[in-house]
N, C-alpha and C. Protein backbone atom coordinates (compact mmCIF):
# COMPACT_ATOMS: atom_id res chain seq x y z
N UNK A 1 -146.43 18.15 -29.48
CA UNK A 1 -145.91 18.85 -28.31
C UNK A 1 -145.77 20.32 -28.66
N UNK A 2 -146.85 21.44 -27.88
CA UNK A 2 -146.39 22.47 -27.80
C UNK A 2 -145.29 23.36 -27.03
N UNK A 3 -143.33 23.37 -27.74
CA UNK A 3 -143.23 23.83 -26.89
C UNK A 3 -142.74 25.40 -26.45
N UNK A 4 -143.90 26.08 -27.08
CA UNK A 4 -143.82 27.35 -26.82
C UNK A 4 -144.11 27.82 -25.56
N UNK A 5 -144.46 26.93 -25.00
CA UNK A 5 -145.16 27.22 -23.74
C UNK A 5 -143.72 27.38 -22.29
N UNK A 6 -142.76 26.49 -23.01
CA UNK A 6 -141.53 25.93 -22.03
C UNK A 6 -140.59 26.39 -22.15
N UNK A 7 -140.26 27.00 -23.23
CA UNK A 7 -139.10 27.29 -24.01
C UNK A 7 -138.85 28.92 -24.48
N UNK A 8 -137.88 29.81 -23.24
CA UNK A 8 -137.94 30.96 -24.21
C UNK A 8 -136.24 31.67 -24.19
N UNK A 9 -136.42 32.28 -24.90
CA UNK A 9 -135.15 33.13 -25.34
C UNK A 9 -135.02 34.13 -24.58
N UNK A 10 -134.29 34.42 -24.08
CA UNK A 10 -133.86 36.05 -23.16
C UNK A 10 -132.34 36.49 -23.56
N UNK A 11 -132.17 37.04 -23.78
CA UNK A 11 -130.66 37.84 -23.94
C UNK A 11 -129.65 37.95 -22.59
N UNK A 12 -131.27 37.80 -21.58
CA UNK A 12 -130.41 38.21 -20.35
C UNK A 12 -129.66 36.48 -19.55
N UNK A 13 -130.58 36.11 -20.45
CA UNK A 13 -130.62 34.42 -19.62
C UNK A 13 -129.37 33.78 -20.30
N UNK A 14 -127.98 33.19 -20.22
CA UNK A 14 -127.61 32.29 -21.57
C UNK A 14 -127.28 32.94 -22.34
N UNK A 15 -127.41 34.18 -22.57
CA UNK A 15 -126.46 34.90 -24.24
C UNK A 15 -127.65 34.60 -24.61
N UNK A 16 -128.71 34.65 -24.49
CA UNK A 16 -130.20 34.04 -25.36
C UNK A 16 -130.30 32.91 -26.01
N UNK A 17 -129.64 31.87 -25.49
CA UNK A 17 -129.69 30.49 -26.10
C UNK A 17 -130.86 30.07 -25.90
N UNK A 18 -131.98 29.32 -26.41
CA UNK A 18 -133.16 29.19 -26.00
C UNK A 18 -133.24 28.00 -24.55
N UNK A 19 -133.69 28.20 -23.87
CA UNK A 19 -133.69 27.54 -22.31
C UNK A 19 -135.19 27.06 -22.12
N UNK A 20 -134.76 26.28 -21.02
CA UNK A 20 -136.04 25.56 -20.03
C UNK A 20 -136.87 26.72 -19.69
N UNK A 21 -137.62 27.65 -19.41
CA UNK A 21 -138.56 28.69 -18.79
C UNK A 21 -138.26 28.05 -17.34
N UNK A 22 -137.90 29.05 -17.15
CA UNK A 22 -137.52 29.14 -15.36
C UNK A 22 -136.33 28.08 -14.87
N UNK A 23 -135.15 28.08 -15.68
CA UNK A 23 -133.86 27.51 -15.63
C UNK A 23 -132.80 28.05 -16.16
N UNK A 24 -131.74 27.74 -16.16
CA UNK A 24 -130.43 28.00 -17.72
C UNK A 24 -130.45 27.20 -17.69
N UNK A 25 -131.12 25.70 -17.94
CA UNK A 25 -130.51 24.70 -18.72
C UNK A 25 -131.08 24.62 -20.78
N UNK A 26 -129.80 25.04 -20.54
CA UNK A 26 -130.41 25.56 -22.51
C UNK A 26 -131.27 23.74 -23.27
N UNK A 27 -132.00 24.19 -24.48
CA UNK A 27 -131.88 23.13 -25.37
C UNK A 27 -130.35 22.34 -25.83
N UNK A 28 -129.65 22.89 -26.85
CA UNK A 28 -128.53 22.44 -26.98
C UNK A 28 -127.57 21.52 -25.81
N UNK A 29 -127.46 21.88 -24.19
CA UNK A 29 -127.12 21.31 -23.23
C UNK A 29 -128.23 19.73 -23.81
N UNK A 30 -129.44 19.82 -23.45
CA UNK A 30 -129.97 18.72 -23.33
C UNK A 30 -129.91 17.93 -24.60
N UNK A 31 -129.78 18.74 -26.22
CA UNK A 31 -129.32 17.71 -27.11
C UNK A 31 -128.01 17.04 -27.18
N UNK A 32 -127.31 17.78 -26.64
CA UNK A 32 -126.23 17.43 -26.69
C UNK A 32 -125.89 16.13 -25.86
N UNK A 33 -126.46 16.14 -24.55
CA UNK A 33 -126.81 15.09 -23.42
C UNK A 33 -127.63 13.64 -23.83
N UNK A 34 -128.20 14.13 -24.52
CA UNK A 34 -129.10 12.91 -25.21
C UNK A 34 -128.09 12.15 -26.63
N UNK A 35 -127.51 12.92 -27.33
CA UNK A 35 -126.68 12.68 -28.17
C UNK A 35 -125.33 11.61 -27.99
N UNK A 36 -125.46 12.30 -26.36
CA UNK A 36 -123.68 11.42 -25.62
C UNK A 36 -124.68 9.95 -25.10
N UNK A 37 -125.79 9.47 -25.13
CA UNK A 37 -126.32 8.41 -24.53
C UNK A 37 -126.67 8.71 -23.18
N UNK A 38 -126.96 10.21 -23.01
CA UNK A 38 -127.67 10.06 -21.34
C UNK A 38 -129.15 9.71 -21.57
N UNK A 39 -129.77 9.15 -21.04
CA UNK A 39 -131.06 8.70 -20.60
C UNK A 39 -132.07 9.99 -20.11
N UNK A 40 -133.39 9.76 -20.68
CA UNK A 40 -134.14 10.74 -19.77
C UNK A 40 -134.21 10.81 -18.76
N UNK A 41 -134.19 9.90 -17.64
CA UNK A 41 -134.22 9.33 -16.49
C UNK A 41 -132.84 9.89 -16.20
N UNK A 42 -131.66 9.78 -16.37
CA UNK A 42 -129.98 10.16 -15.88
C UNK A 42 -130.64 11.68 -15.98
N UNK A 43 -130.85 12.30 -17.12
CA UNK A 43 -130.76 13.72 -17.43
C UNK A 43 -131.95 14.35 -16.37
N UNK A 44 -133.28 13.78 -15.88
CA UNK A 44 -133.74 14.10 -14.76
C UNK A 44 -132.81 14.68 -13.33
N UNK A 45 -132.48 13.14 -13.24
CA UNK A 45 -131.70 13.11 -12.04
C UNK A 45 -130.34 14.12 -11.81
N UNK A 46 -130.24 14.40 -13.28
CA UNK A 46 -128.94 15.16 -13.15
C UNK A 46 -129.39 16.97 -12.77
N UNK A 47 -130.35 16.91 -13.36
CA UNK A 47 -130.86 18.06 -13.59
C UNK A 47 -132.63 18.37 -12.98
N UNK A 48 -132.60 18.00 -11.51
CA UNK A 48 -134.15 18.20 -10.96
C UNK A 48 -134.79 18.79 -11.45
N UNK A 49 -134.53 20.26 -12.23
CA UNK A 49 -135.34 21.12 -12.31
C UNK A 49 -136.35 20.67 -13.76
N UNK A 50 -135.79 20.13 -13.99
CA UNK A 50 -136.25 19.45 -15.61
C UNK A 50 -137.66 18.51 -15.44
N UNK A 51 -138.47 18.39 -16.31
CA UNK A 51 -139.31 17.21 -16.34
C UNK A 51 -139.30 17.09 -17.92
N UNK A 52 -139.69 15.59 -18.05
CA UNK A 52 -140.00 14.63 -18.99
C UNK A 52 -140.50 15.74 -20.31
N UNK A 53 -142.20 16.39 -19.82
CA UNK A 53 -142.39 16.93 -21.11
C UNK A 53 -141.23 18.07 -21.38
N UNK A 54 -140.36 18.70 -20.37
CA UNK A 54 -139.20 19.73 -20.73
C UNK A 54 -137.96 19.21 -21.60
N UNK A 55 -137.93 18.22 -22.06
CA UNK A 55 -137.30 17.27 -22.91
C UNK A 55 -137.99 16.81 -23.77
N UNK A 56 -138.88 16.48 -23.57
CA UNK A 56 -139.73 16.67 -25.34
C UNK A 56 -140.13 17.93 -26.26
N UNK A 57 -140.08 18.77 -25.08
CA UNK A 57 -140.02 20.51 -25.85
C UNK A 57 -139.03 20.27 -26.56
N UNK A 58 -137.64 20.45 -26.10
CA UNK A 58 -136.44 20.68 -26.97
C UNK A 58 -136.42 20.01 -27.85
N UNK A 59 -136.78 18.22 -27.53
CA UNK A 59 -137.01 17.81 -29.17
C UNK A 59 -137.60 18.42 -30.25
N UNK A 60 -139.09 18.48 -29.75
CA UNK A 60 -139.58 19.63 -30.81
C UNK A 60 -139.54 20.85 -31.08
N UNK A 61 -138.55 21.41 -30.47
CA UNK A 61 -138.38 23.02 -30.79
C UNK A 61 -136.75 23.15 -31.68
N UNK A 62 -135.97 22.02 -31.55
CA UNK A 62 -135.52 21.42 -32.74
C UNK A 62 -135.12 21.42 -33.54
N UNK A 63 -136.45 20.21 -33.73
CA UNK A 63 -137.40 19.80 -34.73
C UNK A 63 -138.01 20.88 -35.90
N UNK A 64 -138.64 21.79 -35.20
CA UNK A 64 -139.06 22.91 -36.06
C UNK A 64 -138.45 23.93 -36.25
N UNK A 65 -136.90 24.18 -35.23
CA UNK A 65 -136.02 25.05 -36.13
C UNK A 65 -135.60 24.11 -37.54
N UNK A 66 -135.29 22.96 -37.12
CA UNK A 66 -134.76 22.28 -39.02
C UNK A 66 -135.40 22.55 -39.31
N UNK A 67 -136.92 22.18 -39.19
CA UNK A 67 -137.62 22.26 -40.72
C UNK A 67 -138.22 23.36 -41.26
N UNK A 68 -137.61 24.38 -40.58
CA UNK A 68 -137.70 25.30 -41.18
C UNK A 68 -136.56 26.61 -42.02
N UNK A 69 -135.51 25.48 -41.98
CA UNK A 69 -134.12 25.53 -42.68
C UNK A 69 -134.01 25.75 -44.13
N UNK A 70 -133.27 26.83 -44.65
CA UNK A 70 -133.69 26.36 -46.04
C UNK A 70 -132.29 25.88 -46.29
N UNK A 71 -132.06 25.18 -47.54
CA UNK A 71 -130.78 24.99 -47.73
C UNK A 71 -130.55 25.61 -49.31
N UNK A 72 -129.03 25.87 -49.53
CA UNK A 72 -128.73 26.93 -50.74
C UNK A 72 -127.94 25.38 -52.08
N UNK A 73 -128.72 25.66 -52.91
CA UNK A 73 -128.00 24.79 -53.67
C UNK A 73 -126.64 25.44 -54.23
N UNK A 74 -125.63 24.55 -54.16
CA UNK A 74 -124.88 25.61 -55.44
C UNK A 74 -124.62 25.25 -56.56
């Protein structure tokens, strides 16, 4: 899933939380939603503006902020 295509940052949008492209519904909102046991299907309905692959973006956009995490040993 590319989702550079869905997903962008604005300062003006959200404090620049990264968002849906053409919404404020941030990533974090939708992990967080998925985290509490909402359903893709609930989180649709809750949120029209959304589709299916706009929830697999955030998975993978993520996804590739972790892994691109470093971590500090001490």
């Amino acid at each position: 899933m590319d989702y550079k295509d869905r997903i962008i940052s604005d300062p003006n949008i959200m404090l620049g939380k990264p968002v849906i492209k053409g919404t404020r519904v941030t990533v974090e909102l939708i992990l967080k939603k998925l985290s509490e046991g909402m359903s893709n299907n609930e989180l649709l309905s809750v949120y029209p503006s959304l589709t299916e692959q706009d929830i697999y973006a955030a998975l993978a956009f993520s996804a590739d902020i972790l892994s691109q995490e470093e971590l500090l040993a001490s």
